[in-house]
Protein backbone atom coordinates (compact mmCIF):
# COMPACT_ATOMS: atom_id res chain seq x y z
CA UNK A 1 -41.08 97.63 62.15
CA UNK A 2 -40.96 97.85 58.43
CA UNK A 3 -38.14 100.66 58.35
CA UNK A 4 -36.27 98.13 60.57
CA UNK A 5 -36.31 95.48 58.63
CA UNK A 6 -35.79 97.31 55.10
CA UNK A 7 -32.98 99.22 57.03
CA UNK A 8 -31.95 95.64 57.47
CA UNK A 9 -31.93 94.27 54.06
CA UNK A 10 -30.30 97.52 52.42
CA UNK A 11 -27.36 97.24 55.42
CA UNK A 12 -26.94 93.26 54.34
CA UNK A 13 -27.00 94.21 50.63
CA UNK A 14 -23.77 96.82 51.03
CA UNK A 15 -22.02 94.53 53.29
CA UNK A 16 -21.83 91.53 50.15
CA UNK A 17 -21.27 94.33 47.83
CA UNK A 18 -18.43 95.08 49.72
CA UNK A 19 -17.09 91.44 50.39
CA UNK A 20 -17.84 89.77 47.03
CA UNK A 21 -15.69 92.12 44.80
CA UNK A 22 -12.63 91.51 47.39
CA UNK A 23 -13.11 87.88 47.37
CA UNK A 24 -13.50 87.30 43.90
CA UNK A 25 -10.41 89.59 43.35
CA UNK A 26 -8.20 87.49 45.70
CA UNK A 27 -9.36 84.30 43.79
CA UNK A 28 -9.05 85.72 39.97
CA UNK A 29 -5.35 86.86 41.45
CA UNK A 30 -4.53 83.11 42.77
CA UNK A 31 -5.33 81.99 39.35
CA UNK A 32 -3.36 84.75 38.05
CA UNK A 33 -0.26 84.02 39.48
CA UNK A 34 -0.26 80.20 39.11
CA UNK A 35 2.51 78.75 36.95
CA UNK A 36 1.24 77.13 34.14
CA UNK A 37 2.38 74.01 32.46
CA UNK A 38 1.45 72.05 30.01
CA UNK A 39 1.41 68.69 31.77
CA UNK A 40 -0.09 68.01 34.50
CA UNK A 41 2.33 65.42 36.39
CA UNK A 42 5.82 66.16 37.10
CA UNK A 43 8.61 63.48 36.00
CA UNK A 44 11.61 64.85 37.95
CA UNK A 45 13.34 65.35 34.46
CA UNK A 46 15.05 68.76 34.43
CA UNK A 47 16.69 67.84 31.04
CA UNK A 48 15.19 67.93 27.53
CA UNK A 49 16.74 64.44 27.24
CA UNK A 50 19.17 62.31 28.74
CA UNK A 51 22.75 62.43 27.92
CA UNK A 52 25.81 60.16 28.00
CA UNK A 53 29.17 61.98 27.82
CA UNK A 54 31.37 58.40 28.59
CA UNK A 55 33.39 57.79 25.80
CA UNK A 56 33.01 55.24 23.37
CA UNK A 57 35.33 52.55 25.05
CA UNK A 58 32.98 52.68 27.85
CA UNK A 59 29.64 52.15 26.50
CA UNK A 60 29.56 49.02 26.04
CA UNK A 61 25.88 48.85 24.21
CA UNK A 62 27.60 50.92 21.75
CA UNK A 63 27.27 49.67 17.74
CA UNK A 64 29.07 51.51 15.28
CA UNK A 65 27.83 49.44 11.97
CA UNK A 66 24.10 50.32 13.05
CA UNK A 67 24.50 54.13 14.07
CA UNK A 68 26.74 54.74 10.90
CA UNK A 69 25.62 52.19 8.33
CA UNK A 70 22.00 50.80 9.70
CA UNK A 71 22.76 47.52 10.03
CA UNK A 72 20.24 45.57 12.28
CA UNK A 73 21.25 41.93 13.09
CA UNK A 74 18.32 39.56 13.75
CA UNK A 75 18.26 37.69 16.42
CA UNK A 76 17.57 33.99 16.04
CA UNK A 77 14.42 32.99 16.62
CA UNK A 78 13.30 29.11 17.69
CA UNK A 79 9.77 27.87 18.18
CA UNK A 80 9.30 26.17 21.49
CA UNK A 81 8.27 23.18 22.71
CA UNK A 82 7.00 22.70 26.82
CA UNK A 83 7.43 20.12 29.05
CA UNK A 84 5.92 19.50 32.13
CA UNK A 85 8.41 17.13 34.42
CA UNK A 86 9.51 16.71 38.06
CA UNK A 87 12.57 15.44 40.34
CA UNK A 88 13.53 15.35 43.48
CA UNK A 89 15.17 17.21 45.74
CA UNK A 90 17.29 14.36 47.85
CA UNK A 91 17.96 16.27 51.01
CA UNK A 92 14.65 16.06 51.84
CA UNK A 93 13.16 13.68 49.28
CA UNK A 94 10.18 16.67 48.13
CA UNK A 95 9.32 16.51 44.59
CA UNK A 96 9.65 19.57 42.33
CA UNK A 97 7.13 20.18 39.60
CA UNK A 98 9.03 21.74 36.68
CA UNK A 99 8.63 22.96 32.82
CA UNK A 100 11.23 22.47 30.42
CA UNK A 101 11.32 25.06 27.64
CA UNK A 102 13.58 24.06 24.57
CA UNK A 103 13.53 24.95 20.66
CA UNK A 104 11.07 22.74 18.91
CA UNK A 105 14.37 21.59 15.98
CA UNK A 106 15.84 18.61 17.18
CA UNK A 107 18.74 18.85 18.98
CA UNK A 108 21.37 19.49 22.12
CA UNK A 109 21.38 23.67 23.27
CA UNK A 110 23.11 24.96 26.06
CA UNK A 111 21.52 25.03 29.80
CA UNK A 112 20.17 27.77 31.70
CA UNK A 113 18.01 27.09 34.67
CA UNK A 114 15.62 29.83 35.45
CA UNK A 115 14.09 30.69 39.01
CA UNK A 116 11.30 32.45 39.51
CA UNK A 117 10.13 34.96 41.98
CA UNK A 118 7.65 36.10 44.62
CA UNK A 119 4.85 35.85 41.90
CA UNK A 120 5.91 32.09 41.48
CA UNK A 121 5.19 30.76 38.12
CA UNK A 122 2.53 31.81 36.96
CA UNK A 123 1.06 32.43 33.26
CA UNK A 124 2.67 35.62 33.16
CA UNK A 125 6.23 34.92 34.72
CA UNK A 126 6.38 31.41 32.21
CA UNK A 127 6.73 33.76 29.27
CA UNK A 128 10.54 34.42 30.53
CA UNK A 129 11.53 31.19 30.59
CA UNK A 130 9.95 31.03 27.18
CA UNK A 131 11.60 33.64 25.65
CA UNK A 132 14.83 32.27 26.78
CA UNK A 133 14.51 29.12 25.42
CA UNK A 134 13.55 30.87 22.04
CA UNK A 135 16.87 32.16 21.85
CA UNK A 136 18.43 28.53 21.41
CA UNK A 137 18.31 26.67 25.11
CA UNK A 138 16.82 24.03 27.01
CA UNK A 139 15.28 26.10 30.31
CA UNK A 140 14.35 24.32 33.15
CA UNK A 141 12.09 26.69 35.43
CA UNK A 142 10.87 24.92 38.70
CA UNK A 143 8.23 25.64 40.67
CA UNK A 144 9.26 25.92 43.96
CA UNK A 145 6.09 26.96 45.57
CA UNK A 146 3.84 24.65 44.39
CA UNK A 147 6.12 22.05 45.69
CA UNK A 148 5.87 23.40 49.30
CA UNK A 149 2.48 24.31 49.12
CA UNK A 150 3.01 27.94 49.14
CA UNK A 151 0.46 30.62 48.34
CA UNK A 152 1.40 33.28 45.93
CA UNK A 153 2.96 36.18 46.66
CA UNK A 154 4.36 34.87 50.30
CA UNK A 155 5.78 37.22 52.63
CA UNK A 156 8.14 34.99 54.91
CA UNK A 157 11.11 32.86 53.05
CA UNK A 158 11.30 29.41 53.24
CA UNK A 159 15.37 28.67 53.13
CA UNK A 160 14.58 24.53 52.57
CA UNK A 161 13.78 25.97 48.60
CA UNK A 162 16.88 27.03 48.28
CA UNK A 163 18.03 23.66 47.94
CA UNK A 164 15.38 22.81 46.04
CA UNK A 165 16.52 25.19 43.27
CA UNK A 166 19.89 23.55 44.04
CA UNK A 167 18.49 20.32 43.31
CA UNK A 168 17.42 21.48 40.26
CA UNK A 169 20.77 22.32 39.07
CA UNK A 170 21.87 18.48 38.69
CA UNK A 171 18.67 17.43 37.30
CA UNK A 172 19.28 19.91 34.27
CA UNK A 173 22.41 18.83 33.58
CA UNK A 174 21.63 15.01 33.45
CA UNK A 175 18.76 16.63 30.84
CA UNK A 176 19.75 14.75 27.39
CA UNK A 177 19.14 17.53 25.25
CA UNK A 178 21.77 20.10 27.22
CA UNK A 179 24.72 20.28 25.29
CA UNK A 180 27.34 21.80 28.01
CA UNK A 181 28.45 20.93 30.56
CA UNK A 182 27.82 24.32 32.68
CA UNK A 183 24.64 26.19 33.01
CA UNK A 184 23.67 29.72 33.51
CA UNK A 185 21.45 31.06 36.59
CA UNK A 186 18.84 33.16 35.16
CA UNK A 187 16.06 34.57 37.47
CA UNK A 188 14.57 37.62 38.27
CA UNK A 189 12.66 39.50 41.58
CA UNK A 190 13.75 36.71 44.36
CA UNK A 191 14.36 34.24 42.11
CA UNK A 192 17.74 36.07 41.89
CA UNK A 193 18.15 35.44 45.75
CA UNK A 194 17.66 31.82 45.50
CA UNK A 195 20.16 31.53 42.27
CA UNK A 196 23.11 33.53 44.23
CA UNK A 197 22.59 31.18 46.86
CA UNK A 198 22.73 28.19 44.67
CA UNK A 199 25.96 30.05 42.93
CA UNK A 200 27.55 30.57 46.29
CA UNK A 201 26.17 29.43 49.41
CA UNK A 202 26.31 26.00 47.75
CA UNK A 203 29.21 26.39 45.83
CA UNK A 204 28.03 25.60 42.60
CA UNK A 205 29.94 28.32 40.58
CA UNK A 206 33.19 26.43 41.59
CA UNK A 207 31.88 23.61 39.15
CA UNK A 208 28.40 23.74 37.31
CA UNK A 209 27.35 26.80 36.97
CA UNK A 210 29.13 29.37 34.44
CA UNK A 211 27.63 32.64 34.85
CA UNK A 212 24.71 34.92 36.85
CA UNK A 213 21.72 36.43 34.84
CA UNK A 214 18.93 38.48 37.02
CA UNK A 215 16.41 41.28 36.42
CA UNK A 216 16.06 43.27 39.59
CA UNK A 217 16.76 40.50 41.79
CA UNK A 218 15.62 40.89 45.44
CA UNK A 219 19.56 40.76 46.68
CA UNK A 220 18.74 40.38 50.52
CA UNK A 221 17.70 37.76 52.61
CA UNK A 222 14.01 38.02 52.44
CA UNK A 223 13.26 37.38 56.25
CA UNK A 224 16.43 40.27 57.10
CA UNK A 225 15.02 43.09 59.29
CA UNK A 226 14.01 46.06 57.70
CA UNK A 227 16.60 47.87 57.95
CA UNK A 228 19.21 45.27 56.13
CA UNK A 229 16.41 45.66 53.44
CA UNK A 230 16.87 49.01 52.67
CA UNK A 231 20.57 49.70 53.61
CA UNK A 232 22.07 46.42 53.23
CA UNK A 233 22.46 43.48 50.75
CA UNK A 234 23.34 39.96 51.05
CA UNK A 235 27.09 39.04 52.24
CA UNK A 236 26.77 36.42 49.33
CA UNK A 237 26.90 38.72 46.48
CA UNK A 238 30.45 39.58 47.51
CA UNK A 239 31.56 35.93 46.82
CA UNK A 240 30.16 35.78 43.40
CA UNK A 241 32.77 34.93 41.50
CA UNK A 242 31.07 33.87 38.16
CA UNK A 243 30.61 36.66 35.70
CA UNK A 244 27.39 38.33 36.46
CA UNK A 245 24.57 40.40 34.30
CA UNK A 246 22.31 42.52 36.37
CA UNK A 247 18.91 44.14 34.94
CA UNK A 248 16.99 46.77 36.31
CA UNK A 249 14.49 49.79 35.06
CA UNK A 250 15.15 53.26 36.28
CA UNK A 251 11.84 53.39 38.27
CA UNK A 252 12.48 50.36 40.25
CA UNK A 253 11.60 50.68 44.45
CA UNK A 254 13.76 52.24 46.01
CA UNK A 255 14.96 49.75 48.68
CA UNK A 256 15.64 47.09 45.91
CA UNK A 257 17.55 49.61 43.49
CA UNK A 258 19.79 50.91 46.61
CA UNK A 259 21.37 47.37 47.93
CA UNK A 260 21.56 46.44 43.56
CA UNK A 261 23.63 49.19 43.33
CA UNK A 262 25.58 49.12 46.62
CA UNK A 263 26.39 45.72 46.04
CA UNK A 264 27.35 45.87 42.10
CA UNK A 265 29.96 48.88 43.22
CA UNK A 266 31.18 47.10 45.85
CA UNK A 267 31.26 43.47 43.05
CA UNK A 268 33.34 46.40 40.45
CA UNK A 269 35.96 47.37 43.33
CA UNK A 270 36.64 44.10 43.88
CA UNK A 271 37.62 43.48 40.21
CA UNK A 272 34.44 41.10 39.32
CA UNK A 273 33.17 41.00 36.76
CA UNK A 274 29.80 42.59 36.67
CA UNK A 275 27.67 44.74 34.61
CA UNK A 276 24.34 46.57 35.60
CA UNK A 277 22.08 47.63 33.14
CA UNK A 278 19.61 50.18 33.71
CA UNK A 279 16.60 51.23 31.35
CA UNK A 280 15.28 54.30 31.07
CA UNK A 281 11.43 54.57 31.43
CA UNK A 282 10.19 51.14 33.10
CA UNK A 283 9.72 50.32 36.96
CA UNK A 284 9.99 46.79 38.50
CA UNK A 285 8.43 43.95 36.27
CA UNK A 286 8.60 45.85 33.22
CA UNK A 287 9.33 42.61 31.79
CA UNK A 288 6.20 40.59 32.66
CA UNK A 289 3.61 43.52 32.80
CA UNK A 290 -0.10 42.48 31.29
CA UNK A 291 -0.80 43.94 28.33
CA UNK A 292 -3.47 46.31 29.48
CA UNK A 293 -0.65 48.38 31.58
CA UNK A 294 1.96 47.51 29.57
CA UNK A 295 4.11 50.67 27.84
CA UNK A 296 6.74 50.94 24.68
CA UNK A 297 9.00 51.51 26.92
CA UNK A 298 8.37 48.02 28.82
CA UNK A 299 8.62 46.34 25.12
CA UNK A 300 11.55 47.78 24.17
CA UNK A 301 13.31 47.30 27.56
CA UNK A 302 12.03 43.42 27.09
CA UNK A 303 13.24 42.84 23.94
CA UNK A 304 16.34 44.28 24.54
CA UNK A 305 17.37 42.65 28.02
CA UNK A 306 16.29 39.11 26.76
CA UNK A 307 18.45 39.37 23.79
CA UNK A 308 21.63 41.14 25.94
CA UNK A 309 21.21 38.53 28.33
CA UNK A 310 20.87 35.55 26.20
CA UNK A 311 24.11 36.82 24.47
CA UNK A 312 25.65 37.01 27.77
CA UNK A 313 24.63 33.29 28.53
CA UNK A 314 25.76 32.00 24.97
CA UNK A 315 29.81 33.64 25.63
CA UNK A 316 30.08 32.35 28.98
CA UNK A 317 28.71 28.70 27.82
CA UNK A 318 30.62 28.40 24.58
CA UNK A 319 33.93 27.13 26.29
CA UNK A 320 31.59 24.61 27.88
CA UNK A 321 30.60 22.68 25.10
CA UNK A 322 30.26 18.87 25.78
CA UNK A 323 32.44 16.72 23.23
């Protein structure tokens, strides 16, 4: 019985022998073969760095006195004042909560009403608004939801605040600090929904309204089928006839980036006149991102869109000037 089981033992013994070495030899060889890299996530960037080979003429961000002499323009900065007001939206007589955001020095600055998105506005979306107003306007950014009594973040679309954004086109203009006669749409996420309905479905870029501003607008009819999400966008951006600035980042979802860019080729081969502006490095909300996810690349893309945009809003409202 004891030969058996030593017999046993020494039989076990050779059989690992043999079967460790192998094993260990297939595993150092896995490792062996593995490519190594020095990161370890993958960007998609096959490139050492991006490249632009359009000529001059045709980029339009282009500045010659900075690249060759360093000259930096400053933009001008106003402190801001807040206002919390309402009016009334008289189709159905609802009352819209509202903040007006203008420069704290006395006097009249251009309009731009601003409309904010699924998020609503909140502390973190009110710093847009803000910004703008900074610039040298009076902003007038209703609150839609709050009006209604809907919850952040809402799924479903309500088309009766469309006319409440609308509405608050006429109350801006009556504002006595506006000084023109026009205002500019500014919005962003589907705030830029309800602003290109307020440009077109109700007509108001045939009279009040002078020009488009949104950051990766949600350019589809929010309650559309899935399908018209992803592969379609909204008949009504094809009737915008009011010069138009469009902001996204290069990491924004997919389904929003495709019917943005669908649409603003479609816009260009119609003749409008549109412009989409994509930054490098920054997904959707790089604008309004807390600060404890918030990159360099979201400041820079901030800082620059605000300041592009509120240039683009200060041309199109110069010839607009009240007398």
């Amino acid at each position: 019985m004891r030969v058996t089981k030593a017999s046993f033992f020494i039989c076990c013994l050779a059989l690992l022998t043999l079967i460790l070495p192998a094993s260990l030899h297939s595993e150092n060889h896995s490792k062996s073969s593995a490519i190594i890299t020095a990161s370890d996530t993958v960007v998609g960037r096959n490139l050492e760095a991006p490249v632009n080979t359009q000529s001059l003429s045709e980029k339009f961000w282009w500045d010659e006195a900075w690249y060759e002499h360093g000259v930096i323009n400053s933009p001008i900065t106003h402190k801001v004042t807040e206002q919390r007001v309402s009016f009334v939206n008289p189709l159905d007589n609802t009352e819209i909560p509202a903040i007006v955001y203008r420069p704290k020095k006395p006097g009249k600055y251009p309009g731009v009403l601003f409309q904010h998105g699924r998020r609503g506005l909140d502390e973190l979306v009110q710093r847009l608004p803000r910004r703008m107003a900074a610039r040298g306007f009076v902003v007038l950014a209703p609150d839609i939801y709050s009006a209604r009594f809907i919850d952040k973040l809402p799924i479903e679309h309500l088309p009766e605040t469309e006319s409440d954004t609308n509405a608050a086109v006429d109350y801006l203009l009556t504002h006595t600090d506006v000084s023109t006669s026009k205002i500019c749409l500014y919005s962003h996420t589907r705030g830029g929904y309800y602003t290109l309905q307020v440009a077109v479905k109700f007509k108001r870029q045939d009279t009040e309204v002078a020009c488009y501003v949104s950051f990766y607008p949600h350019w589809q009819n929010p309650n559309a089928a899935e399908p018209m999400q992803v592969y379609r966008y909204a008949i009504e951006a094809d009737r915008l006839e009011i010069p138009a600035m469009i902001v996204i980042g290069e990491y924004e979802q997919y389904q929003r980036r495709r019917s943005i860019e669908t649409a603003v080729k479609s816009m260009k081969q119609s003749g409008k006149d549109v412009r989409l502006i994509t930054y490098p490095g920054v997904g959707r909300g790089f604008d309004f991102r807390p600060i404890h996810v918030r990159t360099f690349a979201d400041d820079l893309a901030t800082k620059d869109a605000t300041v592009r945009a509120a240039k683009f809003m200060q041309k199109h409202l110069k010839s607009w000037k009240r007398e």
